[in-house]
PDB file of N, CA and C in Angstrom:
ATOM      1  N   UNK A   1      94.387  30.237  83.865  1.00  0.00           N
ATOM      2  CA  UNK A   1      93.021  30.642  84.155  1.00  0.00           C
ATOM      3  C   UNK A   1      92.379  31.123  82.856  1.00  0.00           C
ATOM      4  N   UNK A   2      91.305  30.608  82.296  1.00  0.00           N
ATOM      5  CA  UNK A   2      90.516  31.064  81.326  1.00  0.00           C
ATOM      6  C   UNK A   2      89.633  32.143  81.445  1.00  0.00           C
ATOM      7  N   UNK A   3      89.537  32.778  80.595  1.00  0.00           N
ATOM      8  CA  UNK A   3      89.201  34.093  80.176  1.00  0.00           C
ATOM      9  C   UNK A   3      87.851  34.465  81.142  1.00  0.00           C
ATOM     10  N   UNK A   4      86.981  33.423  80.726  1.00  0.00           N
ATOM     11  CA  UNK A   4      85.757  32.909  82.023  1.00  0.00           C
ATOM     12  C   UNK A   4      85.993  33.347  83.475  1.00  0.00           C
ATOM     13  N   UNK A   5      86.878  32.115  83.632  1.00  0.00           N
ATOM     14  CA  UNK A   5      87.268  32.473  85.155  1.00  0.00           C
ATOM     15  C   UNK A   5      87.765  33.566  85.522  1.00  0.00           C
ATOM     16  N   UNK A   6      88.365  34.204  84.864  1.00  0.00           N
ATOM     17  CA  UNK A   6      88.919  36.152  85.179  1.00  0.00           C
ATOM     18  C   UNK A   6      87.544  36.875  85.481  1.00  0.00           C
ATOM     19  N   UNK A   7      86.312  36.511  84.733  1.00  0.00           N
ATOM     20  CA  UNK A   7      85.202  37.596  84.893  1.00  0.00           C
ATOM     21  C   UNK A   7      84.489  37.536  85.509  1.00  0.00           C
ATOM     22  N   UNK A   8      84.789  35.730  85.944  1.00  0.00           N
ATOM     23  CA  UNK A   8      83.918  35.710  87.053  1.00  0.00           C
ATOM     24  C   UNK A   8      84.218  35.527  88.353  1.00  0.00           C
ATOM     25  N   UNK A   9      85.570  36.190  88.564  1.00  0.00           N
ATOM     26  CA  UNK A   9      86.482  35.980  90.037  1.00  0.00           C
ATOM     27  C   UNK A   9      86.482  37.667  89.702  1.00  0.00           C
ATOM     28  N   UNK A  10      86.551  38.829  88.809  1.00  0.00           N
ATOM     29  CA  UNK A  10      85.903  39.840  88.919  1.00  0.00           C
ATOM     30  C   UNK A  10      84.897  40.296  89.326  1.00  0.00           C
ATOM     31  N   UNK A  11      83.787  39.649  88.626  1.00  0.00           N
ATOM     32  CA  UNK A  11      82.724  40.018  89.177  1.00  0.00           C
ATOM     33  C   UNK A  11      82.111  39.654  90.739  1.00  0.00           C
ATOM     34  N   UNK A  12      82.740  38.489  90.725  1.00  0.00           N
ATOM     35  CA  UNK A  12      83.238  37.818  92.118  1.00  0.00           C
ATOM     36  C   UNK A  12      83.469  39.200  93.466  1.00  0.00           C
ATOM     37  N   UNK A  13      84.727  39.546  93.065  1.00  0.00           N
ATOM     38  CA  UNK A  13      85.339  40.681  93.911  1.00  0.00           C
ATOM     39  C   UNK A  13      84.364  41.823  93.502  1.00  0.00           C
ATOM     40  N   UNK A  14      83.680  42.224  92.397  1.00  0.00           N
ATOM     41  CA  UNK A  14      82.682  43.552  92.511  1.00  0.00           C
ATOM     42  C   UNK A  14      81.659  43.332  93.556  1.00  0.00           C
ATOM     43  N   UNK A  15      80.941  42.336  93.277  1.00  0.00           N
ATOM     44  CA  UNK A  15      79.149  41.557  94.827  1.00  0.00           C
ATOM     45  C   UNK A  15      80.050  41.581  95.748  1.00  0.00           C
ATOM     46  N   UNK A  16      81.490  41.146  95.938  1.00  0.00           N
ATOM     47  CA  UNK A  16      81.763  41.308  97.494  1.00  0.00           C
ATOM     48  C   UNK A  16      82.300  42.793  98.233  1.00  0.00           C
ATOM     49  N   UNK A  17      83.011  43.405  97.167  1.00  0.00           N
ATOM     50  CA  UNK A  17      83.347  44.683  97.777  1.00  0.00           C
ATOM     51  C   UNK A  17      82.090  45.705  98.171  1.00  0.00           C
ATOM     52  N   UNK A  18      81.039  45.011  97.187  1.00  0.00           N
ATOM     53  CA  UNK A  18      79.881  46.363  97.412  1.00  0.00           C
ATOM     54  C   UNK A  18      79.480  45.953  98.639  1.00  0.00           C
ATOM     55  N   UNK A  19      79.335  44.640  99.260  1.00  0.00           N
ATOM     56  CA  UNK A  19      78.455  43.778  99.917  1.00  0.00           C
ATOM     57  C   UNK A  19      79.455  44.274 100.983  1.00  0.00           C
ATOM     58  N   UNK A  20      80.478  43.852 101.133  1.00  0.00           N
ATOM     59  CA  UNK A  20      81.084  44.513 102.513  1.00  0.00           C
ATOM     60  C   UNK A  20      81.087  46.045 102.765  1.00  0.00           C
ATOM     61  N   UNK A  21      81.434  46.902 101.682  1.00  0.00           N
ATOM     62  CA  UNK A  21      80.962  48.470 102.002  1.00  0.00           C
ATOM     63  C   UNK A  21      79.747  49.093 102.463  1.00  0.00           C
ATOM     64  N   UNK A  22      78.485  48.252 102.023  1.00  0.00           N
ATOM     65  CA  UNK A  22      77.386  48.291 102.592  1.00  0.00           C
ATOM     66  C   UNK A  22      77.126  47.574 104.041  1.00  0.00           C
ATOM     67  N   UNK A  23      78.087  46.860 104.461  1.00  0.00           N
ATOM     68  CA  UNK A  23      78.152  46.577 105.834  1.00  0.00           C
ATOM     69  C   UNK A  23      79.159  46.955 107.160  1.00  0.00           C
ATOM     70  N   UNK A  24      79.844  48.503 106.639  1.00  0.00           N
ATOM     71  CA  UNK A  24      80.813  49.212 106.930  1.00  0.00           C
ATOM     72  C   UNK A  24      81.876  48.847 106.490  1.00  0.00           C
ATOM     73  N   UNK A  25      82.382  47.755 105.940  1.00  0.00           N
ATOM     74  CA  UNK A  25      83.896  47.971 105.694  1.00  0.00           C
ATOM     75  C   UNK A  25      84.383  49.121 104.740  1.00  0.00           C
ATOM     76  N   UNK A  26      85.739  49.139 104.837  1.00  0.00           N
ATOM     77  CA  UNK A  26      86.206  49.658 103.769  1.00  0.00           C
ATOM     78  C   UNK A  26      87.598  48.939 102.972  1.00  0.00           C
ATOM     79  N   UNK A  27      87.087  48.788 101.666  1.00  0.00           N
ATOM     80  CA  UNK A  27      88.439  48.080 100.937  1.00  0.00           C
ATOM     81  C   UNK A  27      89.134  49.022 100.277  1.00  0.00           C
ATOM     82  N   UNK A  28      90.386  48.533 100.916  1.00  0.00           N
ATOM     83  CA  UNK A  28      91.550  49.328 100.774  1.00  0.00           C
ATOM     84  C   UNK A  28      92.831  49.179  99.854  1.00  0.00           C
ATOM     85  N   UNK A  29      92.129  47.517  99.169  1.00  0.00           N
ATOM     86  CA  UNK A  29      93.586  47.220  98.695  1.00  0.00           C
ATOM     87  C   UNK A  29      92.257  45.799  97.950  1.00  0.00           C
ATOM     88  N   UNK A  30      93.222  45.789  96.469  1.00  0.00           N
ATOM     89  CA  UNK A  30      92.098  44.304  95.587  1.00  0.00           C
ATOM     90  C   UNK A  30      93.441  43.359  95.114  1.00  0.00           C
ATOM     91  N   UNK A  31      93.305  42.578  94.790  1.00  0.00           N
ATOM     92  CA  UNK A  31      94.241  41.512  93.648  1.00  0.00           C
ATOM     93  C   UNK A  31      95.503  41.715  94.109  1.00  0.00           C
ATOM     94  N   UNK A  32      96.075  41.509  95.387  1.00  0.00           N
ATOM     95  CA  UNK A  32      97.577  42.070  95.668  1.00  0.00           C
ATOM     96  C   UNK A  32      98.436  40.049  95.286  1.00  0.00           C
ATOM     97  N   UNK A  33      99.366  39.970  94.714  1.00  0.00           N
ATOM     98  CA  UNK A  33      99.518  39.024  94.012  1.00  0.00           C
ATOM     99  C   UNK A  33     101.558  39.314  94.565  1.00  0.00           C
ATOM    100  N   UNK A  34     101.436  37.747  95.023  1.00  0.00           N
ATOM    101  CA  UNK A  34     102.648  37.787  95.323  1.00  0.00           C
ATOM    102  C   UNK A  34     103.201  36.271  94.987  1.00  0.00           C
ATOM    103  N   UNK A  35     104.387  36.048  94.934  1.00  0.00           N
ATOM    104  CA  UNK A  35     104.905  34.613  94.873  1.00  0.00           C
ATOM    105  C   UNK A  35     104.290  33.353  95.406  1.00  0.00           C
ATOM    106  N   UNK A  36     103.361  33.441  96.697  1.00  0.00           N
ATOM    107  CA  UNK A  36     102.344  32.555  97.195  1.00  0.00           C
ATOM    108  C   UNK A  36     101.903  32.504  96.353  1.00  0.00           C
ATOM    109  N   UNK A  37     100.965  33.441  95.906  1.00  0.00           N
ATOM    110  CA  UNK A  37      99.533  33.008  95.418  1.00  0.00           C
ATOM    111  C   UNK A  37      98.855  34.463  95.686  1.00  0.00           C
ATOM    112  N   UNK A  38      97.523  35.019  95.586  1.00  0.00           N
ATOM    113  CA  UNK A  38      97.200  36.267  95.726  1.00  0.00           C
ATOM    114  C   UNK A  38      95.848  36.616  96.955  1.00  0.00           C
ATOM    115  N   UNK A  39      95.763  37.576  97.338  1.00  0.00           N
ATOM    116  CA  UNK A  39      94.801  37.950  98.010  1.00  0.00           C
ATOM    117  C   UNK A  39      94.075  38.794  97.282  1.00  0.00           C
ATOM    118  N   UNK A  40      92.225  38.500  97.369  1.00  0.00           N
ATOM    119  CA  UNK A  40      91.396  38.904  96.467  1.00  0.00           C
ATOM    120  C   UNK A  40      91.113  40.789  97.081  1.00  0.00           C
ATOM    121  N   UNK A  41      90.518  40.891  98.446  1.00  0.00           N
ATOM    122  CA  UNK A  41      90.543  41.908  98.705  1.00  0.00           C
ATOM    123  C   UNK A  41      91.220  41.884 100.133  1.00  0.00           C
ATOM    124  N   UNK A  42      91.452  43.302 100.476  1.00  0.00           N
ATOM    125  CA  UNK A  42      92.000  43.872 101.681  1.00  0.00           C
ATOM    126  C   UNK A  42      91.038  44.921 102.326  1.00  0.00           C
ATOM    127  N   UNK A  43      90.504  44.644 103.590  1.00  0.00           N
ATOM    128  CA  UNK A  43      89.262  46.201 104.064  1.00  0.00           C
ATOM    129  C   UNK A  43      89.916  46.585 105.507  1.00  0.00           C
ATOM    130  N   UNK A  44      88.940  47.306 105.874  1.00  0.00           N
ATOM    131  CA  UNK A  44      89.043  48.042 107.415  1.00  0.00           C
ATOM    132  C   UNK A  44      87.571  47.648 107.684  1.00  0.00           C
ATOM    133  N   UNK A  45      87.967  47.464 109.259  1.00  0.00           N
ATOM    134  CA  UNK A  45      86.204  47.280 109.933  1.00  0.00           C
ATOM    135  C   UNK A  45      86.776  47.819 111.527  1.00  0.00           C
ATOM    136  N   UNK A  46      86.682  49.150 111.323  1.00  0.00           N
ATOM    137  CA  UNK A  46      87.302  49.610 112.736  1.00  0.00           C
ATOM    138  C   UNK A  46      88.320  49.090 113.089  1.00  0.00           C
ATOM    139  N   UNK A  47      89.005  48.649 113.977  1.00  0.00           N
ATOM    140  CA  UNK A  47      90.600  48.522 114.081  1.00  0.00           C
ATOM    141  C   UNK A  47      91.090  47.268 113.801  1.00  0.00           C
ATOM    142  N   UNK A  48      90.221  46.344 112.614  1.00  0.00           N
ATOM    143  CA  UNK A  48      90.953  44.994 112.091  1.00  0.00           C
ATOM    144  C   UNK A  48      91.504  45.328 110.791  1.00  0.00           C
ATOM    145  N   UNK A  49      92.384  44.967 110.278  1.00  0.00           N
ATOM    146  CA  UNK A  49      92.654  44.859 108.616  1.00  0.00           C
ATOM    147  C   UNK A  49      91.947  42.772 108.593  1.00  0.00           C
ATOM    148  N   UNK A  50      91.610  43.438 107.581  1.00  0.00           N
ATOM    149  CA  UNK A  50      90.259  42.220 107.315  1.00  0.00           C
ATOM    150  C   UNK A  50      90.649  41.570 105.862  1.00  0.00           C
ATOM    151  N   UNK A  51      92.007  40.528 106.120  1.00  0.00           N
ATOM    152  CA  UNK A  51      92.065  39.567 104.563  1.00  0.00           C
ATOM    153  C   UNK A  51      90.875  38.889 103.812  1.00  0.00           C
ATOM    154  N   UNK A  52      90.261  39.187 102.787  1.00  0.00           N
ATOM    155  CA  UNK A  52      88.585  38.728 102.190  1.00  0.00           C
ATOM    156  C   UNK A  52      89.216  37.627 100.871  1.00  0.00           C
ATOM    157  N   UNK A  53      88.861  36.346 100.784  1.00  0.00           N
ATOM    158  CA  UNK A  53      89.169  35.339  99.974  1.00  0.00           C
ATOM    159  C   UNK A  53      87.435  35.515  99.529  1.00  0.00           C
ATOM    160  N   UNK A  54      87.798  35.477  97.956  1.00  0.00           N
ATOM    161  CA  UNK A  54      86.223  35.968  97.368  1.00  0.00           C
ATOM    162  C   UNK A  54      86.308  34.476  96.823  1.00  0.00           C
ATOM    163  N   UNK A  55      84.738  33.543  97.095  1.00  0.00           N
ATOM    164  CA  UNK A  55      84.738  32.347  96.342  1.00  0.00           C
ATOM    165  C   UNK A  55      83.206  32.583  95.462  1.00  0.00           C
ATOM    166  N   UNK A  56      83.392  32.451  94.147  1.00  0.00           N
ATOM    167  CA  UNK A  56      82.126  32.875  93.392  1.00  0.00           C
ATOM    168  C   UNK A  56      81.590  31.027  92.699  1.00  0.00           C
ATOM    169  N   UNK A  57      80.483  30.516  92.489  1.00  0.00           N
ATOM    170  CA  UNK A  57      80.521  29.385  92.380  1.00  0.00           C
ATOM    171  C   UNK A  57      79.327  29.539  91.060  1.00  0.00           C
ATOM    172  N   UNK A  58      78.957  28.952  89.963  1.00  0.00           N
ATOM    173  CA  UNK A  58      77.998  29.383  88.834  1.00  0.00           C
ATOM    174  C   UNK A  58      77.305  28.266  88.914  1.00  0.00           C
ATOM    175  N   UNK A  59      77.450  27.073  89.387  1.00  0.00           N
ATOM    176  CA  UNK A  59      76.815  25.784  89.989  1.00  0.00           C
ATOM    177  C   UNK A  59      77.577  25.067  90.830  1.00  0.00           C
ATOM    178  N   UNK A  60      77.211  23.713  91.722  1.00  0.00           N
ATOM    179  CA  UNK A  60      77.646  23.065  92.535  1.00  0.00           C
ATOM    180  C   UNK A  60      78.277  22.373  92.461  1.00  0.00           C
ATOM    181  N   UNK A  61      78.706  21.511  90.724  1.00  0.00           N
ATOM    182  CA  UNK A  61      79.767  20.589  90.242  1.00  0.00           C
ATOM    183  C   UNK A  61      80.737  20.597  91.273  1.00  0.00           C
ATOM    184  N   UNK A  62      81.131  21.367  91.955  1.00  0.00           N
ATOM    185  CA  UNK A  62      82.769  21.019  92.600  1.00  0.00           C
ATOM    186  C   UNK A  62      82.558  21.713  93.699  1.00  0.00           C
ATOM    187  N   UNK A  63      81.388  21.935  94.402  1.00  0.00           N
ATOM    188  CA  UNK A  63      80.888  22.033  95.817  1.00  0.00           C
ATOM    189  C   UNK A  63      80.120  23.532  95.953  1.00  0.00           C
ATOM    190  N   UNK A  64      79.742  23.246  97.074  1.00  0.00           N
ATOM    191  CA  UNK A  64      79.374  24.882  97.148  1.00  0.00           C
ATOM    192  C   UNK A  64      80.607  25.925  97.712  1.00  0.00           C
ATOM    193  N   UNK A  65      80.514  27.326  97.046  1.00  0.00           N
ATOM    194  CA  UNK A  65      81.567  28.229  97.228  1.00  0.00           C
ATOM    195  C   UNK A  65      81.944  27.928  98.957  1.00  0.00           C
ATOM    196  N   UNK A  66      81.130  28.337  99.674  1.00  0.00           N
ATOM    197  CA  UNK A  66      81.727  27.933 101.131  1.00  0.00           C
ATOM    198  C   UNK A  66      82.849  27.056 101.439  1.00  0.00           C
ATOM    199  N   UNK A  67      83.007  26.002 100.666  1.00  0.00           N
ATOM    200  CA  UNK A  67      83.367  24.562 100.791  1.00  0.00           C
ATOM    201  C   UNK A  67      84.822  24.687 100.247  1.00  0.00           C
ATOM    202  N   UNK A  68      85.349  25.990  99.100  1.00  0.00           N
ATOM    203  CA  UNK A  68      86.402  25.917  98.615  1.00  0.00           C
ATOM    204  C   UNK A  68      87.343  26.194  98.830  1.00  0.00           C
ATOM    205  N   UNK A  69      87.797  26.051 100.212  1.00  0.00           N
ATOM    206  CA  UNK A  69      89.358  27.039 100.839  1.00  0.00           C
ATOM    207  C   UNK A  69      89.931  25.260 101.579  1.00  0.00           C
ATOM    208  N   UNK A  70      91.011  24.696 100.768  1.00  0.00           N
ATOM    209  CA  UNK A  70      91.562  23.915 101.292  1.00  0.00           C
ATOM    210  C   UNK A  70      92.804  24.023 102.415  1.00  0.00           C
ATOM    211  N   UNK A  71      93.015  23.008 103.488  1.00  0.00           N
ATOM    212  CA  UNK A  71      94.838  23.513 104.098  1.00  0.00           C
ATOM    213  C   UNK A  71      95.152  24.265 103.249  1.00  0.00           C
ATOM    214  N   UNK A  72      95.788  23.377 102.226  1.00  0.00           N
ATOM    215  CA  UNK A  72      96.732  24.329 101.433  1.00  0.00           C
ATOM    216  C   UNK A  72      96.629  25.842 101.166  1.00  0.00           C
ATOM    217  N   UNK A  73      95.070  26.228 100.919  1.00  0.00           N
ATOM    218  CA  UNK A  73      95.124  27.354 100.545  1.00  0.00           C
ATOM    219  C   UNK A  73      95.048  28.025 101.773  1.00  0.00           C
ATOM    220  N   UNK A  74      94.364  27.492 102.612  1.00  0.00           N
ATOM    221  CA  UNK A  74      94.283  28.507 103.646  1.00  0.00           C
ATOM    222  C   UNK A  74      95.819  28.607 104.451  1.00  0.00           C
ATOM    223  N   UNK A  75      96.742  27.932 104.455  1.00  0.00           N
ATOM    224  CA  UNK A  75      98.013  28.329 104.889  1.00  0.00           C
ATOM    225  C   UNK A  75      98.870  29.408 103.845  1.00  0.00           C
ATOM    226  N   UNK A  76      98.372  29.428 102.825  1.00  0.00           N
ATOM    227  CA  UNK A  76      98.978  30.248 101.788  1.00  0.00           C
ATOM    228  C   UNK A  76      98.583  32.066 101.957  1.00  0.00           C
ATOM    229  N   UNK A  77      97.435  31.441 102.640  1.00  0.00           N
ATOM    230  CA  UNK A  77      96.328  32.826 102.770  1.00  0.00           C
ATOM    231  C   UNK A  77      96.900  33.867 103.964  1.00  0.00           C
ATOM    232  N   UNK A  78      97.302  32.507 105.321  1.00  0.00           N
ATOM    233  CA  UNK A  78      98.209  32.926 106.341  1.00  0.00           C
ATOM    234  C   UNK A  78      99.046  33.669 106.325  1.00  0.00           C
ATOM    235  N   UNK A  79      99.945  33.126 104.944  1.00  0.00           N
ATOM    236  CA  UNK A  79     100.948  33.916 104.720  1.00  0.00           C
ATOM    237  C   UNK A  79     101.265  35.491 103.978  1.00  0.00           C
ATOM    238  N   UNK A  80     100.114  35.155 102.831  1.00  0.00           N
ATOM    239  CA  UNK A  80     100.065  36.238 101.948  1.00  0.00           C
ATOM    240  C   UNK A  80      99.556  37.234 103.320  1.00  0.00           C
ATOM    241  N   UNK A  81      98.649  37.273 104.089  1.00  0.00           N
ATOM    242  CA  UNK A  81      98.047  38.196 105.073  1.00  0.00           C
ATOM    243  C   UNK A  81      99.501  38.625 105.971  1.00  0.00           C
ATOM    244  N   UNK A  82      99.722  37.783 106.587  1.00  0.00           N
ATOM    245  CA  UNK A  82     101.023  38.255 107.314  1.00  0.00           C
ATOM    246  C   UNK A  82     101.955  39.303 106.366  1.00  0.00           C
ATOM    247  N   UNK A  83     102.772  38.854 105.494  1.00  0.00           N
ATOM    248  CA  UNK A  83     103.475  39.737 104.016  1.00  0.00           C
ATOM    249  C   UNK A  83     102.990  40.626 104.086  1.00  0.00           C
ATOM    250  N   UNK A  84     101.806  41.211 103.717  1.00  0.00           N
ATOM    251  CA  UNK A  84     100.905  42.282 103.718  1.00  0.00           C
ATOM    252  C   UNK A  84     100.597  43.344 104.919  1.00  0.00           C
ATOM    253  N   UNK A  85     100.211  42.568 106.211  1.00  0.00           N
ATOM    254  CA  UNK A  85     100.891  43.173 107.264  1.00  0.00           C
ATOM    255  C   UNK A  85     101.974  43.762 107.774  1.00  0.00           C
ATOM    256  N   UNK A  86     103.226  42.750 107.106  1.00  0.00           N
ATOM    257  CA  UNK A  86     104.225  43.627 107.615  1.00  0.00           C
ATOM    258  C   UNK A  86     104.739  44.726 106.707  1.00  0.00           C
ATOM    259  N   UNK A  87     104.200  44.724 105.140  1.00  0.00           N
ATOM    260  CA  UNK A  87     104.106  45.817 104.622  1.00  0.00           C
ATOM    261  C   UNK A  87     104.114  46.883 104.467  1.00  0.00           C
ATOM    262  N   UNK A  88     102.901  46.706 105.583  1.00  0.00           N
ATOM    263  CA  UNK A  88     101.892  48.478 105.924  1.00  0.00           C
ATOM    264  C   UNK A  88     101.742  48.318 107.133  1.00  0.00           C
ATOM    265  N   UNK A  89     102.436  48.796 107.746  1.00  0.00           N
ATOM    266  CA  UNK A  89     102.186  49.093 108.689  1.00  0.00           C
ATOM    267  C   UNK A  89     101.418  50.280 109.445  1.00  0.00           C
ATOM    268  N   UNK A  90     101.140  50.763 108.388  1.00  0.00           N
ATOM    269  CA  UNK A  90     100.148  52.537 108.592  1.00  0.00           C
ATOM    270  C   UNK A  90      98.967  51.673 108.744  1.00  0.00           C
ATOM    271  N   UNK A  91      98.467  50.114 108.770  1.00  0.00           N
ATOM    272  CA  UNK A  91      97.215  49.290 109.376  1.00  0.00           C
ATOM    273  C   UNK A  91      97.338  48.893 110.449  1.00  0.00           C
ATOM    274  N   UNK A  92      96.168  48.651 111.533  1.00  0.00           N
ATOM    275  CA  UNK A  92      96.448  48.061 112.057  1.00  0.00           C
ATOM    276  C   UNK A  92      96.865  46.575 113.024  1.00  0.00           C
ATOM    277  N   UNK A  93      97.436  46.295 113.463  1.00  0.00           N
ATOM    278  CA  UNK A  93      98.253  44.957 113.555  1.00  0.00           C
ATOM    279  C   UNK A  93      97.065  44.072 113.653  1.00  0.00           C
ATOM    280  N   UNK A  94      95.647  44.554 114.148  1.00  0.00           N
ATOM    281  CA  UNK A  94      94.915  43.322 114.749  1.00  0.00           C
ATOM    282  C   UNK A  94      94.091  42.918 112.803  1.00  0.00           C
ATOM    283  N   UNK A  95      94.589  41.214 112.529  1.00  0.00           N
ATOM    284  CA  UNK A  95      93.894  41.354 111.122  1.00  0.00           C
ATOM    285  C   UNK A  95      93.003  39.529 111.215  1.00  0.00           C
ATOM    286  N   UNK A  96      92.579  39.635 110.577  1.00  0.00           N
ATOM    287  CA  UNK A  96      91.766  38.112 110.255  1.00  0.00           C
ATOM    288  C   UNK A  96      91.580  37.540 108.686  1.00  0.00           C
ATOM    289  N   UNK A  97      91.154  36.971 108.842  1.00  0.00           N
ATOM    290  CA  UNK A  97      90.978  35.821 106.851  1.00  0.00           C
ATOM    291  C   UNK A  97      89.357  36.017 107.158  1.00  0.00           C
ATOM    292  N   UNK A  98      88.356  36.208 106.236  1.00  0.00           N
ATOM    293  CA  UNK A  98      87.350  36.376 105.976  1.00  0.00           C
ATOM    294  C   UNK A  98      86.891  35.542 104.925  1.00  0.00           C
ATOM    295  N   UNK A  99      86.188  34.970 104.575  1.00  0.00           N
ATOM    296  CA  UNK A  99      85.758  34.432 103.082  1.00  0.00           C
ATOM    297  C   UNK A  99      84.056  34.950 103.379  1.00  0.00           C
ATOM    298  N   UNK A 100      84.036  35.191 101.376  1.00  0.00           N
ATOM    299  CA  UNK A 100      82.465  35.817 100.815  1.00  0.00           C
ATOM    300  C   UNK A 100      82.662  34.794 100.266  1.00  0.00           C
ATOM    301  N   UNK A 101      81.487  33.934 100.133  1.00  0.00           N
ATOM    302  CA  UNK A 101      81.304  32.902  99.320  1.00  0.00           C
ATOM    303  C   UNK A 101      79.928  33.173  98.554  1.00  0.00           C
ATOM    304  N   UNK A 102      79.930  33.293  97.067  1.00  0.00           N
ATOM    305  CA  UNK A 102      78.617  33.754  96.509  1.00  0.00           C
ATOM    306  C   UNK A 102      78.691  32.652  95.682  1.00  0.00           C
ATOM    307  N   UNK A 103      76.725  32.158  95.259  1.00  0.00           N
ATOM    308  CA  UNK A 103      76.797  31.275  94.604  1.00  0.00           C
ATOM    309  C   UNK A 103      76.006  31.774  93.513  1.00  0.00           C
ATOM    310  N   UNK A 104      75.927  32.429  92.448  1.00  0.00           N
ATOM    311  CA  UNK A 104      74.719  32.898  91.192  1.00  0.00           C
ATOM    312  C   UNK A 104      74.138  31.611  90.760  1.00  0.00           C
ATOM    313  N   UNK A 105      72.583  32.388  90.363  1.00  0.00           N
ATOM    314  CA  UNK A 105      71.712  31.538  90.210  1.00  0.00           C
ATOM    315  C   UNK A 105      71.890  31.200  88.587  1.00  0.00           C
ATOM    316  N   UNK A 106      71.131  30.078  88.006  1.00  0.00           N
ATOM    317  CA  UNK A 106      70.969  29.933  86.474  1.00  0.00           C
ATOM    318  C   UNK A 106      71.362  31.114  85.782  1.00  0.00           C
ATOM    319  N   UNK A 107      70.663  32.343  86.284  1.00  0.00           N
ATOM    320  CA  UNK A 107      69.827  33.810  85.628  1.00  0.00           C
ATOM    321  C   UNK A 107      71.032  34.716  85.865  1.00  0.00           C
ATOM    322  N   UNK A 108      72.058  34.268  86.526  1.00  0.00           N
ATOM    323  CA  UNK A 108      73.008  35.106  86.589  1.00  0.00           C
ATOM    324  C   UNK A 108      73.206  36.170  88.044  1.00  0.00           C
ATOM    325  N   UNK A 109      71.860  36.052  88.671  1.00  0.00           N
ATOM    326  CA  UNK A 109      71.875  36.697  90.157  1.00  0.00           C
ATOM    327  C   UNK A 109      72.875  36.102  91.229  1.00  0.00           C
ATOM    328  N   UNK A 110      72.802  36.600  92.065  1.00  0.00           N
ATOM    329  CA  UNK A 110      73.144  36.755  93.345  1.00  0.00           C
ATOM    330  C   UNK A 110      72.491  35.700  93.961  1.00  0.00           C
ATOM    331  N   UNK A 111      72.473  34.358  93.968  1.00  0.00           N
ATOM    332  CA  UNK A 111      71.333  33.374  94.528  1.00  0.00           C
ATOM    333  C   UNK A 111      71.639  33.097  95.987  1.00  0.00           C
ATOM    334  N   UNK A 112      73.012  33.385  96.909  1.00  0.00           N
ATOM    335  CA  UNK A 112      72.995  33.302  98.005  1.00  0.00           C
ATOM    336  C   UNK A 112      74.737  34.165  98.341  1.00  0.00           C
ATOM    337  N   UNK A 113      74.694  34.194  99.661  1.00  0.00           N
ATOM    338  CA  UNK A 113      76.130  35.164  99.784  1.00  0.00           C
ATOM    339  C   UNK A 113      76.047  35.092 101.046  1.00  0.00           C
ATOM    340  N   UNK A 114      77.575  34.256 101.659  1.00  0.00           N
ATOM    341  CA  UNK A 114      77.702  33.940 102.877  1.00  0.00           C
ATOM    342  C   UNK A 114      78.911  34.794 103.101  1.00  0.00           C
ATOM    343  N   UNK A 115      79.387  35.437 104.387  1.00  0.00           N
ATOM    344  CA  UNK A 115      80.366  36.240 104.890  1.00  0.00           C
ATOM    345  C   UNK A 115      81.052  35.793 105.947  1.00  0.00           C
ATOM    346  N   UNK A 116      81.831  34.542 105.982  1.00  0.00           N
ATOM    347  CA  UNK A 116      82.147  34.238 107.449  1.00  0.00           C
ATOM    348  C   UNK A 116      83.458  34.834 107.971  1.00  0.00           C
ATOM    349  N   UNK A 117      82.949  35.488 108.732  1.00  0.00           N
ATOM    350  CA  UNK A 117      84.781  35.870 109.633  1.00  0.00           C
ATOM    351  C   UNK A 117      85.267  35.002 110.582  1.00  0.00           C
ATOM    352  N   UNK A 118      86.711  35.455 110.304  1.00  0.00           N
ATOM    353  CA  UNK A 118      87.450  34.731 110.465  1.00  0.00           C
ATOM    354  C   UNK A 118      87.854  32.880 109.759  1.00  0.00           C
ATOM    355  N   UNK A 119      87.430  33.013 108.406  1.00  0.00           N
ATOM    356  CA  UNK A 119      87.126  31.546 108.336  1.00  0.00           C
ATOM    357  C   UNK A 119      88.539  30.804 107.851  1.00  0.00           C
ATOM    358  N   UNK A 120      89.677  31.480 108.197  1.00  0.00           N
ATOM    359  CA  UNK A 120      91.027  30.930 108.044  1.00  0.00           C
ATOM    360  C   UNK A 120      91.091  31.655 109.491  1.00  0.00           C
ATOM    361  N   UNK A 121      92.009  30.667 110.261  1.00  0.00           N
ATOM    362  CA  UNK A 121      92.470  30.760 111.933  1.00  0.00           C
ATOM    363  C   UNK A 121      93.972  30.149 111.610  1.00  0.00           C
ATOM    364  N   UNK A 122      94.352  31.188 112.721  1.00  0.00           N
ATOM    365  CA  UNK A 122      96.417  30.831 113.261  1.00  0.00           C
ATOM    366  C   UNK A 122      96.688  31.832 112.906  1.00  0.00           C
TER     367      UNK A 122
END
């Protein structure tokens, strides 16, 4: 991963953590990185633990952010969430896959920001 892509899968996870805290969650856990592959954030939204896959996109070359969670990843995502669950169990059991998909404009803004829950299922 190039130096690029670190700041902007950072800044990535900063628009989404604020963006979900301002819509009650609370994140509880960022970058947890395991032999799969990693989970971007971890929140609470009343009694779900809420897995958040942050997709940040700077143009459309390779689709829009929405568009970027393949099988593959999303079975990886399955797993890393489960791992994590059985972890901590001081959370509770009921949890879901979430994706923030933000796309910045030319100018560097915030040009759109989608939140779908649940958007990994099983």
């Amino acid at each position: 991963m190039t130096e690029r892509s670190q700041l902007l899968g950072a800044a990535g996870e900063r628009i989404a953590s604020r963006y979900l805290e301002q819509h009650g969650y609370e994140v509880v856990d960022k970058n947890i990185r395991r032999s799969e592959g990693e989970i971007d954030l971890v929140a609470l939204k009343g009694d779900t633990l809420v897995f958040v896959e942050v997709k940040l996109r700077t143009s459309r070359k390779m689709g829009a952010a929405v568009q970027q969670i393949s099988p593959i990843k999303g079975a990886k995502l399955r797993t890393l969430a489960e791992a994590y669950a059985a972890d901590h169990p001081e959370y509770p059991a009921n949890c879901r896959i979430d994706l923030v998909a933000i796309e910045l404009t030319v100018g560097g803004d915030v040009g759109q920001l989608n939140h779908i829950e649940n958007a990994i299922e099983g």
